[in-house]
PDB file of N, CA and C in Angstrom:
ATOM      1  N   UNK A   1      60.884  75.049 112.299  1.00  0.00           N
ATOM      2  CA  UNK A   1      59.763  74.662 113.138  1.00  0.00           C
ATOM      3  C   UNK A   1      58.933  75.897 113.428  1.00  0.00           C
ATOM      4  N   UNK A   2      57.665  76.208 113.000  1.00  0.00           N
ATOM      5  CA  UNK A   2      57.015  76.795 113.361  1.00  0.00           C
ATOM      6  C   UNK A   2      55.384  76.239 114.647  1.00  0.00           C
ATOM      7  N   UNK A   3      55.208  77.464 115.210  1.00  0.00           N
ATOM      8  CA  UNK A   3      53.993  77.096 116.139  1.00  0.00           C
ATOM      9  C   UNK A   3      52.747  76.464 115.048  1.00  0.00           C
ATOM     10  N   UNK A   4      51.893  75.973 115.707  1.00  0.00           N
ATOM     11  CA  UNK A   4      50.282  75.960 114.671  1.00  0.00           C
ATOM     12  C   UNK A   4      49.304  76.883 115.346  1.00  0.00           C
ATOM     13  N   UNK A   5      50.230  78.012 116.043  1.00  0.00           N
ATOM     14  CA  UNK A   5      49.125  79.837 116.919  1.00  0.00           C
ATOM     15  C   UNK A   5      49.120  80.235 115.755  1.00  0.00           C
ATOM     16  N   UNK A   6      50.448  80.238 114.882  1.00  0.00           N
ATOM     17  CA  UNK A   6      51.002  81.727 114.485  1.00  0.00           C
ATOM     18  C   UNK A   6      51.035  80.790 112.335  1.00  0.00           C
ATOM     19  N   UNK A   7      50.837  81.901 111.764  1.00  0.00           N
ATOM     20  CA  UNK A   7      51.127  81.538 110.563  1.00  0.00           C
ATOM     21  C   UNK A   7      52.623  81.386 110.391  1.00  0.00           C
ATOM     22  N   UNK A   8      52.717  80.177 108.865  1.00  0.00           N
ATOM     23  CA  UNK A   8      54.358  80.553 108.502  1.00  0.00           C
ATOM     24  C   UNK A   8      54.825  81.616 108.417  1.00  0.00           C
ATOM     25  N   UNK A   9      55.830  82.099 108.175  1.00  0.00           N
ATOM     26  CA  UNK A   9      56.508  83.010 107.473  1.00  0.00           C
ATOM     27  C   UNK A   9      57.658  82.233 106.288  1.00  0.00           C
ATOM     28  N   UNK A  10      57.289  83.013 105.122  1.00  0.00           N
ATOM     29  CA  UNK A  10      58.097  82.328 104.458  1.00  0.00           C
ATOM     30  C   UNK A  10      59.932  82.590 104.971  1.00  0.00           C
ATOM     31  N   UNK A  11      61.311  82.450 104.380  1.00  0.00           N
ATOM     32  CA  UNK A  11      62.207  82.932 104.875  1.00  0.00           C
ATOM     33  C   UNK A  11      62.912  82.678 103.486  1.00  0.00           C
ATOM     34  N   UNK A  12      63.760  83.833 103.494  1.00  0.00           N
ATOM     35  CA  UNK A  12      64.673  83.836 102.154  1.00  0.00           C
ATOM     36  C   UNK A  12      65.609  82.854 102.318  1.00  0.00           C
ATOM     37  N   UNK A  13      65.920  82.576 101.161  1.00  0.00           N
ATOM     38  CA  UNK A  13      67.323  81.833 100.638  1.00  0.00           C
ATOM     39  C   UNK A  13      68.694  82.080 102.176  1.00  0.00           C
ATOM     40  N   UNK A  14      68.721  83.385 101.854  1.00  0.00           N
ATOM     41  CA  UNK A  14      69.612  83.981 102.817  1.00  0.00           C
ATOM     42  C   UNK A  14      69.352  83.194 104.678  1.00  0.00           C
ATOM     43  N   UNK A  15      68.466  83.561 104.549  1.00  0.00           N
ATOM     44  CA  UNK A  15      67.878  83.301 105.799  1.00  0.00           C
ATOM     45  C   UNK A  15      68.007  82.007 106.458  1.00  0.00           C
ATOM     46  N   UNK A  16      67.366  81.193 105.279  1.00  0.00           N
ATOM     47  CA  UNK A  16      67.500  79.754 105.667  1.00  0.00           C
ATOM     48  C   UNK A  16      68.791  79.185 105.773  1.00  0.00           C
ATOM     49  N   UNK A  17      70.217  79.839 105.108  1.00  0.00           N
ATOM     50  CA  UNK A  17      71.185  79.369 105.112  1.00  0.00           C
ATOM     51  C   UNK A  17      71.549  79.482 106.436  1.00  0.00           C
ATOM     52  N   UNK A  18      71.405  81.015 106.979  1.00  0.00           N
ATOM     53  CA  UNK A  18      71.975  81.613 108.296  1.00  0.00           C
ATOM     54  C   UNK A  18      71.714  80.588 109.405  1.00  0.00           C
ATOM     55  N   UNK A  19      69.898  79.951 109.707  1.00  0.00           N
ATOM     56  CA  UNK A  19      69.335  79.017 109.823  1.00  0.00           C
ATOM     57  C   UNK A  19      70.240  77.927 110.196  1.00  0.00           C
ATOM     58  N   UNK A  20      70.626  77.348 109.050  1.00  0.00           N
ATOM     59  CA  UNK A  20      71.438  76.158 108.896  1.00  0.00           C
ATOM     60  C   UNK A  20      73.080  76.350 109.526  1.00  0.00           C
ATOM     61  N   UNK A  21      73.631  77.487 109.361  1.00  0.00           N
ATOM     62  CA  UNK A  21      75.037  77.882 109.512  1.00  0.00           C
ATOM     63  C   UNK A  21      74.497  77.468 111.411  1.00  0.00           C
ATOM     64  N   UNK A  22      74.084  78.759 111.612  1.00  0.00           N
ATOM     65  CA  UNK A  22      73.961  78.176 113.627  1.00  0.00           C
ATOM     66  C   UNK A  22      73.411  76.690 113.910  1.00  0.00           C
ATOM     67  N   UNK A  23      72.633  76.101 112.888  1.00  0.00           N
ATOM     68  CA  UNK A  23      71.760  74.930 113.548  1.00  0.00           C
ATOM     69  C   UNK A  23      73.416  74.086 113.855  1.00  0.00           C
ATOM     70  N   UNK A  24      74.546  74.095 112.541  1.00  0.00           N
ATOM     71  CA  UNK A  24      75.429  73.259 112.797  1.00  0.00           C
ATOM     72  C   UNK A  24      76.403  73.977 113.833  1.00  0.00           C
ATOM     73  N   UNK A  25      76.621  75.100 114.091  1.00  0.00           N
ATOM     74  CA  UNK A  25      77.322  75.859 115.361  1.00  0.00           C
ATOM     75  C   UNK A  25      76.757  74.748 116.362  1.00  0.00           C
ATOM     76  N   UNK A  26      75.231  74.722 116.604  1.00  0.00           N
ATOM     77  CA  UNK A  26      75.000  74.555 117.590  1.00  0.00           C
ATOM     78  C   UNK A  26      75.456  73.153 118.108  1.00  0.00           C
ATOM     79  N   UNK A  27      75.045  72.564 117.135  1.00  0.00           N
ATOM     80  CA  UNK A  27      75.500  70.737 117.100  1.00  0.00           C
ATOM     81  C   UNK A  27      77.047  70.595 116.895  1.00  0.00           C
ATOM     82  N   UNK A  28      77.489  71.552 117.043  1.00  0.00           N
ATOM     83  CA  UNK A  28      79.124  70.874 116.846  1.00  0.00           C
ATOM     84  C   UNK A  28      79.863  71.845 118.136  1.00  0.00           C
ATOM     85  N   UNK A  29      78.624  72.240 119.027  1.00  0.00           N
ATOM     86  CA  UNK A  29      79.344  73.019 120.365  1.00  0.00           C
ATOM     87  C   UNK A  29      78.856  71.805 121.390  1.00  0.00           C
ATOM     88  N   UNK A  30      79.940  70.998 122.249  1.00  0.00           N
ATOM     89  CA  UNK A  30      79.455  70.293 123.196  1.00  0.00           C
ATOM     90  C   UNK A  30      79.962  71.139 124.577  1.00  0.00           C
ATOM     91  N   UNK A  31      80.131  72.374 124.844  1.00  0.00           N
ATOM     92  CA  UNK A  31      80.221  73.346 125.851  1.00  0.00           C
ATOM     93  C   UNK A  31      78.823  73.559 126.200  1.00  0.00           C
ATOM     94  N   UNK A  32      78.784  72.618 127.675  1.00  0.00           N
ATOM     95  CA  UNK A  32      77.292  73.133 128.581  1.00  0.00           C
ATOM     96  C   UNK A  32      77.210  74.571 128.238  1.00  0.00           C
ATOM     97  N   UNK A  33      78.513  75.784 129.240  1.00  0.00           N
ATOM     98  CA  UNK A  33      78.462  76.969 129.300  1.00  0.00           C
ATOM     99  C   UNK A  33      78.320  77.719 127.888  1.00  0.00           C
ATOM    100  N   UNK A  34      78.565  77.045 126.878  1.00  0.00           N
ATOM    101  CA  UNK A  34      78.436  77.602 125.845  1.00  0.00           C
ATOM    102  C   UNK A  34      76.851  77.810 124.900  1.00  0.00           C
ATOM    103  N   UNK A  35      76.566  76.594 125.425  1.00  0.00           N
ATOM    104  CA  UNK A  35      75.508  76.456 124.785  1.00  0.00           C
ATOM    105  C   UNK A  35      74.045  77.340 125.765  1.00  0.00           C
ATOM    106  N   UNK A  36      74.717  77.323 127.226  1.00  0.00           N
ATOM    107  CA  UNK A  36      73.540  77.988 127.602  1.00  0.00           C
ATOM    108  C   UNK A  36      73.145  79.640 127.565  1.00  0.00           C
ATOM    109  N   UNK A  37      74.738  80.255 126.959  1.00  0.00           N
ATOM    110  CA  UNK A  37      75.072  81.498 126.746  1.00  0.00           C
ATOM    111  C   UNK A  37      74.128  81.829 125.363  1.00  0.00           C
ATOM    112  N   UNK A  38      74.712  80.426 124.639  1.00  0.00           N
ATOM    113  CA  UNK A  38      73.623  80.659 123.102  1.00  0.00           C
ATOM    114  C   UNK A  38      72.035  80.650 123.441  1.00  0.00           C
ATOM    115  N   UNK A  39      71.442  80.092 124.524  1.00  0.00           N
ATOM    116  CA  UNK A  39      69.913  79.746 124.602  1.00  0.00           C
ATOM    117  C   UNK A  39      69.942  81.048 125.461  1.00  0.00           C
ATOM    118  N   UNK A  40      70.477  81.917 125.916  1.00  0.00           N
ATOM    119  CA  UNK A  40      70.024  83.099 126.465  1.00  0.00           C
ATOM    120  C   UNK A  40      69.682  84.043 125.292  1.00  0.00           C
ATOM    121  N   UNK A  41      70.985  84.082 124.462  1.00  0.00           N
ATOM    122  CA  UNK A  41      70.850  85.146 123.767  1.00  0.00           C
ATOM    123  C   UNK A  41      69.850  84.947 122.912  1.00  0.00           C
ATOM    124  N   UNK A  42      69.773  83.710 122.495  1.00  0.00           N
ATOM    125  CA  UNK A  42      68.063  83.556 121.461  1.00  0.00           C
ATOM    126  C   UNK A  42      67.030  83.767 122.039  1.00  0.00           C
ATOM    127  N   UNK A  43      66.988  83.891 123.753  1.00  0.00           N
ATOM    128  CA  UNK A  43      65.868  84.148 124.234  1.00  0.00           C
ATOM    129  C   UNK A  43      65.808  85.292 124.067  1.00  0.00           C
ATOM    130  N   UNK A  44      66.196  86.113 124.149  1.00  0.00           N
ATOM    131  CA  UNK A  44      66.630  87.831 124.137  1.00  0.00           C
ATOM    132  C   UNK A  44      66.186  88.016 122.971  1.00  0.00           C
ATOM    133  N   UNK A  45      67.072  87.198 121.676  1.00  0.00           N
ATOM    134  CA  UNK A  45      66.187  87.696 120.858  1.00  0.00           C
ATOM    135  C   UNK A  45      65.334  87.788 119.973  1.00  0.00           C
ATOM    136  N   UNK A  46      64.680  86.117 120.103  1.00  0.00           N
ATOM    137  CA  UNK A  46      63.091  86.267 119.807  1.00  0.00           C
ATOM    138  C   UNK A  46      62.064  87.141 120.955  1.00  0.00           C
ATOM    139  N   UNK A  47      62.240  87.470 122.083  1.00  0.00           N
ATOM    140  CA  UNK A  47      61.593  88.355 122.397  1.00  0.00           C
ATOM    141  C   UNK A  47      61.446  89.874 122.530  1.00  0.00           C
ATOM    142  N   UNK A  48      62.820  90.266 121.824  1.00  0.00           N
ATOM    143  CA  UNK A  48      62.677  91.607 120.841  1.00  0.00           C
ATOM    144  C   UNK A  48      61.871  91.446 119.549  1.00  0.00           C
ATOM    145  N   UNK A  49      62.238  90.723 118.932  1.00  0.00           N
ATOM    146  CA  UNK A  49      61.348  90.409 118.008  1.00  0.00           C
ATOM    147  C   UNK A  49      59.859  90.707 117.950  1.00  0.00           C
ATOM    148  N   UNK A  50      59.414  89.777 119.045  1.00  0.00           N
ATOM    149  CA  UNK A  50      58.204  89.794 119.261  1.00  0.00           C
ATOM    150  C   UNK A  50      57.986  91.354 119.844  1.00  0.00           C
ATOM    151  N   UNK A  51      58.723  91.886 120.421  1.00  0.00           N
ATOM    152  CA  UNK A  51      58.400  92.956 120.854  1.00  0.00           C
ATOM    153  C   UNK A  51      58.140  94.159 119.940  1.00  0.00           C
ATOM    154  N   UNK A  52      59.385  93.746 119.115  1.00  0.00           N
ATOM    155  CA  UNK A  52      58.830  94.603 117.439  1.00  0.00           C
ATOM    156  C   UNK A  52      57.906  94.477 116.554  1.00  0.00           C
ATOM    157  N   UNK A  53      57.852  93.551 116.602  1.00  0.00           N
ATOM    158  CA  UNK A  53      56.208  92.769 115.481  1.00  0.00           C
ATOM    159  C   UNK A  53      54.913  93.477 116.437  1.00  0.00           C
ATOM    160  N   UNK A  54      55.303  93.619 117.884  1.00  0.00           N
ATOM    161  CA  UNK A  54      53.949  93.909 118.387  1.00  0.00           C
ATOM    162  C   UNK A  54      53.893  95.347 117.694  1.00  0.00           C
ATOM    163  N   UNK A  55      54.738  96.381 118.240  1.00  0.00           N
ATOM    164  CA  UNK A  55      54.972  97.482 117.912  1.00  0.00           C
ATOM    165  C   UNK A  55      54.270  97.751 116.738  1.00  0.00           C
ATOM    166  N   UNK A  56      55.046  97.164 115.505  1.00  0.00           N
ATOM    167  CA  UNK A  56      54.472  97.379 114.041  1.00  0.00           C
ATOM    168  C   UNK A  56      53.232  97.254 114.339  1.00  0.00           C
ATOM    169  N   UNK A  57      52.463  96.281 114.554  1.00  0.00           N
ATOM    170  CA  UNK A  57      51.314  95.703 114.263  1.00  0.00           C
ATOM    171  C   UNK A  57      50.456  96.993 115.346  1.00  0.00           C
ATOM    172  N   UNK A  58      50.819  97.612 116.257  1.00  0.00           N
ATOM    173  CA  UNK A  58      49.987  98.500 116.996  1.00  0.00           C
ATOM    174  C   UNK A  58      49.871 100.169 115.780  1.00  0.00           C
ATOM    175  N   UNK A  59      51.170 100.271 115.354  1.00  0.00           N
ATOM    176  CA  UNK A  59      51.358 101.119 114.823  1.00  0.00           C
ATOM    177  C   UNK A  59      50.205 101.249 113.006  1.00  0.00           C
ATOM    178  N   UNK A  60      49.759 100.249 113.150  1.00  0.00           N
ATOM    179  CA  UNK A  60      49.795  99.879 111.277  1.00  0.00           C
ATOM    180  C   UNK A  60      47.601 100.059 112.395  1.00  0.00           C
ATOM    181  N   UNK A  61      47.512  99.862 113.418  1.00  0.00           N
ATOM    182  CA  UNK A  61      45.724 100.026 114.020  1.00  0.00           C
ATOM    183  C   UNK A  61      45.359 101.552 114.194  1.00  0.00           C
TER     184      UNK A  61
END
């Protein structure tokens, strides 16, 4: 799922598997506490992410 802000990004083979490996982690964890431990840490770290993409992108002006 991507936004319609931001362009795709394509994603490797690799990638998409990794993708798929957590999508079924996620669906086969019925732990509230577990699952909200997992939605922290993805918050964490798509917003490193973003914090790095900004970086690059300041660095490359």
């Amino acid at each position: 799922m991507h936004s319609d802000r931001s362009p795709a990004v394509e994603l490797s083979i690799t990638q998409q598997f990794e993708i798929e490996r957590f999508n079924r982690a996620i669906d086969a964890t019925a732990d509230p506490d577990q699952l909200r431990n997992l939605a922290k840490q993805l918050l964490q770290a798509w917003h490193t992410q973003k914090a790095a993409t900004a970086w690059v992108a300041s660095q490359r002006a």
